[in-house]
C-alpha atoms as a PDB file:
ATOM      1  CA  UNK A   1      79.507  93.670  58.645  1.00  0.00           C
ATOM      2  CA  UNK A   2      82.889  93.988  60.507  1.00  0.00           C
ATOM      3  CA  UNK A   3      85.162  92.969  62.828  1.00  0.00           C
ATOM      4  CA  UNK A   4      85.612  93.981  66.364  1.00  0.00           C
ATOM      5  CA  UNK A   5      88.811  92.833  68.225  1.00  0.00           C
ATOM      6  CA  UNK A   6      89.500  93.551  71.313  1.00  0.00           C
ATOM      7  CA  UNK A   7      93.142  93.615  73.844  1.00  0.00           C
ATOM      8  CA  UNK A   8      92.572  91.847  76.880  1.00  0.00           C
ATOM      9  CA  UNK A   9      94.169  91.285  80.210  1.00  0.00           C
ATOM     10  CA  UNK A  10      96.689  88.742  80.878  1.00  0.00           C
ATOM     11  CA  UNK A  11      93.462  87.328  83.193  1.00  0.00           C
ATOM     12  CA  UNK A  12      91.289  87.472  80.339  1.00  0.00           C
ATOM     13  CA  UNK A  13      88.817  90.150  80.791  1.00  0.00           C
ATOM     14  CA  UNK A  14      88.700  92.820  77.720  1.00  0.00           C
ATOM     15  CA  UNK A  15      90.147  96.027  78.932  1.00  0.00           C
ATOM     16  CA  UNK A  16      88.395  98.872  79.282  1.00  0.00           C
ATOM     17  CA  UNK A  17      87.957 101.267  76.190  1.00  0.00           C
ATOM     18  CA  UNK A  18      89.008 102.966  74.231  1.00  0.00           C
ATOM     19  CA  UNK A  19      92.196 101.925  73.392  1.00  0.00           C
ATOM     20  CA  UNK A  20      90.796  98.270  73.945  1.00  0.00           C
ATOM     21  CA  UNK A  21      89.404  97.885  70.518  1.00  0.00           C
ATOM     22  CA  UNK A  22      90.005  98.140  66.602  1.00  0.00           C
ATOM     23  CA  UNK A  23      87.585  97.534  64.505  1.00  0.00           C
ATOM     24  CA  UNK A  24      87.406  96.606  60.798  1.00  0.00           C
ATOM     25  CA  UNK A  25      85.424  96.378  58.418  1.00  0.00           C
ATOM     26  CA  UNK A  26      84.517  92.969  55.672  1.00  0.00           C
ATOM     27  CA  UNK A  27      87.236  95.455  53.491  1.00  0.00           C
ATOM     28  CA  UNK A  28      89.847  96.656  55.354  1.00  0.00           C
ATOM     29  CA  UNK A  29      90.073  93.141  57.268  1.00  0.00           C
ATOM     30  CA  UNK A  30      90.600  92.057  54.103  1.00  0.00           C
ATOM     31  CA  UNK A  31      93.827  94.102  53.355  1.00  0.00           C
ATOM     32  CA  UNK A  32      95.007  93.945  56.681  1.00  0.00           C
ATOM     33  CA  UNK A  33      95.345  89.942  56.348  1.00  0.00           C
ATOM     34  CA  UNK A  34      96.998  90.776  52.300  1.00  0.00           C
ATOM     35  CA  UNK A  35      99.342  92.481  53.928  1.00  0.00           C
ATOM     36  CA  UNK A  36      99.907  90.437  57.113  1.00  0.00           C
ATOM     37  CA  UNK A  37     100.640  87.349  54.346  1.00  0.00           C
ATOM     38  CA  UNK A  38     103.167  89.347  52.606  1.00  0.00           C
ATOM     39  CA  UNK A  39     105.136  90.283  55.716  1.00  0.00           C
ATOM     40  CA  UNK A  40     104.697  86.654  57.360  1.00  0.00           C
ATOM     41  CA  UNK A  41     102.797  87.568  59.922  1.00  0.00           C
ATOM     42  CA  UNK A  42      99.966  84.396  59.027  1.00  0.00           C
ATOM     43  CA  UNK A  43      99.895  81.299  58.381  1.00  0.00           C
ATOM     44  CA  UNK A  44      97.029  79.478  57.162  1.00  0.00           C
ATOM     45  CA  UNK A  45      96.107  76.356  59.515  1.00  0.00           C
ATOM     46  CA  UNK A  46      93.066  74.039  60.304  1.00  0.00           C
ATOM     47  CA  UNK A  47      90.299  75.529  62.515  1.00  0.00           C
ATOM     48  CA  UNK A  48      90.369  73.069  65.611  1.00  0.00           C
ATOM     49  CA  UNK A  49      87.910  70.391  65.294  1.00  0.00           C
ATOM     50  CA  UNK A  50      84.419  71.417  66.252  1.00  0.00           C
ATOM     51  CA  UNK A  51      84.114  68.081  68.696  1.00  0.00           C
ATOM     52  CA  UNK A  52      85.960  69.986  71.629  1.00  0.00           C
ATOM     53  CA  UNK A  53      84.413  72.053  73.957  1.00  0.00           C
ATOM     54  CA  UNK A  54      83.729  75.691  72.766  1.00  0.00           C
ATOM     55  CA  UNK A  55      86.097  77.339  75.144  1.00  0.00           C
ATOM     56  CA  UNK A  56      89.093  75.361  74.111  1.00  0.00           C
ATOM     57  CA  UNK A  57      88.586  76.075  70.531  1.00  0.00           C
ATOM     58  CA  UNK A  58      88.534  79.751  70.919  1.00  0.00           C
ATOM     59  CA  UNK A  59      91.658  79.470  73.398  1.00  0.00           C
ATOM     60  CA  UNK A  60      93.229  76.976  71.041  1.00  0.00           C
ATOM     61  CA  UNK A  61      97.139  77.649  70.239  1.00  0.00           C
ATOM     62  CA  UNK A  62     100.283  75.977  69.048  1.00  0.00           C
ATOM     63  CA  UNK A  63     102.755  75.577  71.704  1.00  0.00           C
ATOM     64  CA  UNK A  64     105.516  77.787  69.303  1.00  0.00           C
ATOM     65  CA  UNK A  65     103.911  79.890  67.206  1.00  0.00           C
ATOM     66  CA  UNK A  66     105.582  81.183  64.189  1.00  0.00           C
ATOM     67  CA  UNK A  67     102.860  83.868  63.468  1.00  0.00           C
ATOM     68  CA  UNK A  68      99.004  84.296  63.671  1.00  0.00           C
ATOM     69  CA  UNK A  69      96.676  81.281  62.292  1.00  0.00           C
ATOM     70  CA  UNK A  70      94.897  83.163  59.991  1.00  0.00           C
ATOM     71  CA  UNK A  71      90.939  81.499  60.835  1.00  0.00           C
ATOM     72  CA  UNK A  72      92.058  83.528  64.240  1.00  0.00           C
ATOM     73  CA  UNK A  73      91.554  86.377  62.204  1.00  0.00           C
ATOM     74  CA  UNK A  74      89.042  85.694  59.691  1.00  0.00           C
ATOM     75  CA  UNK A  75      86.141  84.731  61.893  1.00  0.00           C
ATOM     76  CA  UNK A  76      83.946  87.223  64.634  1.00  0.00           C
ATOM     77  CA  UNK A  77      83.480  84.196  66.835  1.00  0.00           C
ATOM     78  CA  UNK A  78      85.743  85.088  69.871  1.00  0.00           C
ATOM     79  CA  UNK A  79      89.311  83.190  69.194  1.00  0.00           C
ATOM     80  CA  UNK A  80      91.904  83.999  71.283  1.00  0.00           C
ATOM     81  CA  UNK A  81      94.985  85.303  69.961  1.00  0.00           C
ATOM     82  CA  UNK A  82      97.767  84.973  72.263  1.00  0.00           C
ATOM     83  CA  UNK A  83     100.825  86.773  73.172  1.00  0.00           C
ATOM     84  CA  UNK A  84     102.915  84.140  71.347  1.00  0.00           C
ATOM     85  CA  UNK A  85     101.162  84.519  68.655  1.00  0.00           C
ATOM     86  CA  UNK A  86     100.790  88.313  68.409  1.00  0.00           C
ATOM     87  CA  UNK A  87     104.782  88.425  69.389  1.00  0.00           C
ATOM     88  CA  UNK A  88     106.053  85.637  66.684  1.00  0.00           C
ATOM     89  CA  UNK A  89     103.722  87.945  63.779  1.00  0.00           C
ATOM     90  CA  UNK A  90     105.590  90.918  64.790  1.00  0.00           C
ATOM     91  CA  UNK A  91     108.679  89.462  64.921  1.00  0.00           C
ATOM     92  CA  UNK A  92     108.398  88.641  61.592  1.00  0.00           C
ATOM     93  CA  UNK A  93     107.296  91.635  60.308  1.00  0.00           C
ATOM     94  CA  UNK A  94     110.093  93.648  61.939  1.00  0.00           C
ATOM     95  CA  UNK A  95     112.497  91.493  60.382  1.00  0.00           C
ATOM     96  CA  UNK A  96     110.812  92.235  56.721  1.00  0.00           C
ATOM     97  CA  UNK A  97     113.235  94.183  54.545  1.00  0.00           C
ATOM     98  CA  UNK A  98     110.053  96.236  53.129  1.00  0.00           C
ATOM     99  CA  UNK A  99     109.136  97.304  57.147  1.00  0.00           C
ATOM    100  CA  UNK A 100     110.597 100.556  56.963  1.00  0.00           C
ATOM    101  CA  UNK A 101     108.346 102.071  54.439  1.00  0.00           C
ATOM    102  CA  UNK A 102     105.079  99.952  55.467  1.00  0.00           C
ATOM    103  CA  UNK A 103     103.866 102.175  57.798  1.00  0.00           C
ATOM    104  CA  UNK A 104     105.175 105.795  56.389  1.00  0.00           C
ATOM    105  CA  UNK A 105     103.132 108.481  57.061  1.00  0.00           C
ATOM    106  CA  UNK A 106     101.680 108.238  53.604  1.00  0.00           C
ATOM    107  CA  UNK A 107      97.684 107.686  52.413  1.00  0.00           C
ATOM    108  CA  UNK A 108      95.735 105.076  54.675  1.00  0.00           C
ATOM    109  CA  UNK A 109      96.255 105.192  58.095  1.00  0.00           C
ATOM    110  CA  UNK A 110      94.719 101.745  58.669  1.00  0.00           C
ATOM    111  CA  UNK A 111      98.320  99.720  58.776  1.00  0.00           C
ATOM    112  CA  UNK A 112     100.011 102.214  61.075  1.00  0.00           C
ATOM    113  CA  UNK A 113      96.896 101.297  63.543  1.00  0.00           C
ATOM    114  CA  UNK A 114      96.673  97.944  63.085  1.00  0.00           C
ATOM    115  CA  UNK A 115     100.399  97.347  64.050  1.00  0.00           C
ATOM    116  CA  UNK A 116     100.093  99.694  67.120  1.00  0.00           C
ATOM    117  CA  UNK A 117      97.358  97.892  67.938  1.00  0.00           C
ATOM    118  CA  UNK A 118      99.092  94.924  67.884  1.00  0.00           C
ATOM    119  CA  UNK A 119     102.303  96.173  70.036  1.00  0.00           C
ATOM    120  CA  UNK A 120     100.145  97.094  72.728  1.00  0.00           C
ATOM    121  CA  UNK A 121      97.806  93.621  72.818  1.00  0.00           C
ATOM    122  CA  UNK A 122     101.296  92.007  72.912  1.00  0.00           C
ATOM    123  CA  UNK A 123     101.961  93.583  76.458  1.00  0.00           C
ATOM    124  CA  UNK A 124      98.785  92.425  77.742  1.00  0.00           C
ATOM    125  CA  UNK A 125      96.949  89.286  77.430  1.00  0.00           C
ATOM    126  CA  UNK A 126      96.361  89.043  73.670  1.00  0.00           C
ATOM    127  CA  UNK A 127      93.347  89.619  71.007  1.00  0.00           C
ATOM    128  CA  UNK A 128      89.595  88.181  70.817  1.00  0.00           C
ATOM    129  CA  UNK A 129      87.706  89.046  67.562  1.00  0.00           C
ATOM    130  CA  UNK A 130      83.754  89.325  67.219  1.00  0.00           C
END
């Protein structure tokens, strides 16, 4: 069991592979979101009530962002993380005093990744995960 997440266009549509997708699995999603909370890059926040219609839930987002909800992240069930979103998480984490060493060229690869991964959804249209 993992997680697929996938950069798509600022019209919506996934872009085509393979530097569309990242994928994680139960584990390493895991660290990735321990170490997304320690930089400030999440925030934990109610999922949007289940009464609205489906496609508004997955494209639901706070107006100013000041990170990633962290559901957005811990559910395969197509959310929609937006630029703002992706942009206010990494603007956090650059501004960590521990960001210089986080992605060193040292052990696990898996952080370096992520965060590229995350620069280049934030010049497009943002993130689904499935």
């Amino acid at each position: 069991m993992g997680f697929n997440i996938y950069i798509q266009s600022s019209d919506g549509k996934p872009l085509p592979e393979p530097d569309n997708r990242y994928r994680l699995n139960v584990f390493a999603m895991s660290k990735v979101l321990d170490a997304m909370e320690s930089f400030g890059m999440v925030y934990e926040a109610p999922i949007p009530d289940d009464d609205a219609a489906q496609h508004a839930v997955q494209d639901a987002s706070q107006p100013e962002p000041t990170g990633i909800p962290e559901y957005k992240l811990s559910y395969s069930c197509a959310l929609l993380i937006t630029v703002a979103e992706i942009t206010a998480a990494l603007d956090r984490y650059d501004a960590h005093p521990g960001v210089a060493m986080a992605e060193a060229p040292l052990g696990d690869p898996t952080w370096r990744d992520w965060i590229a991964f995350l620069r280049r959804a934030k010049a497009h249209g943002g993130l689904r995960t499935y």
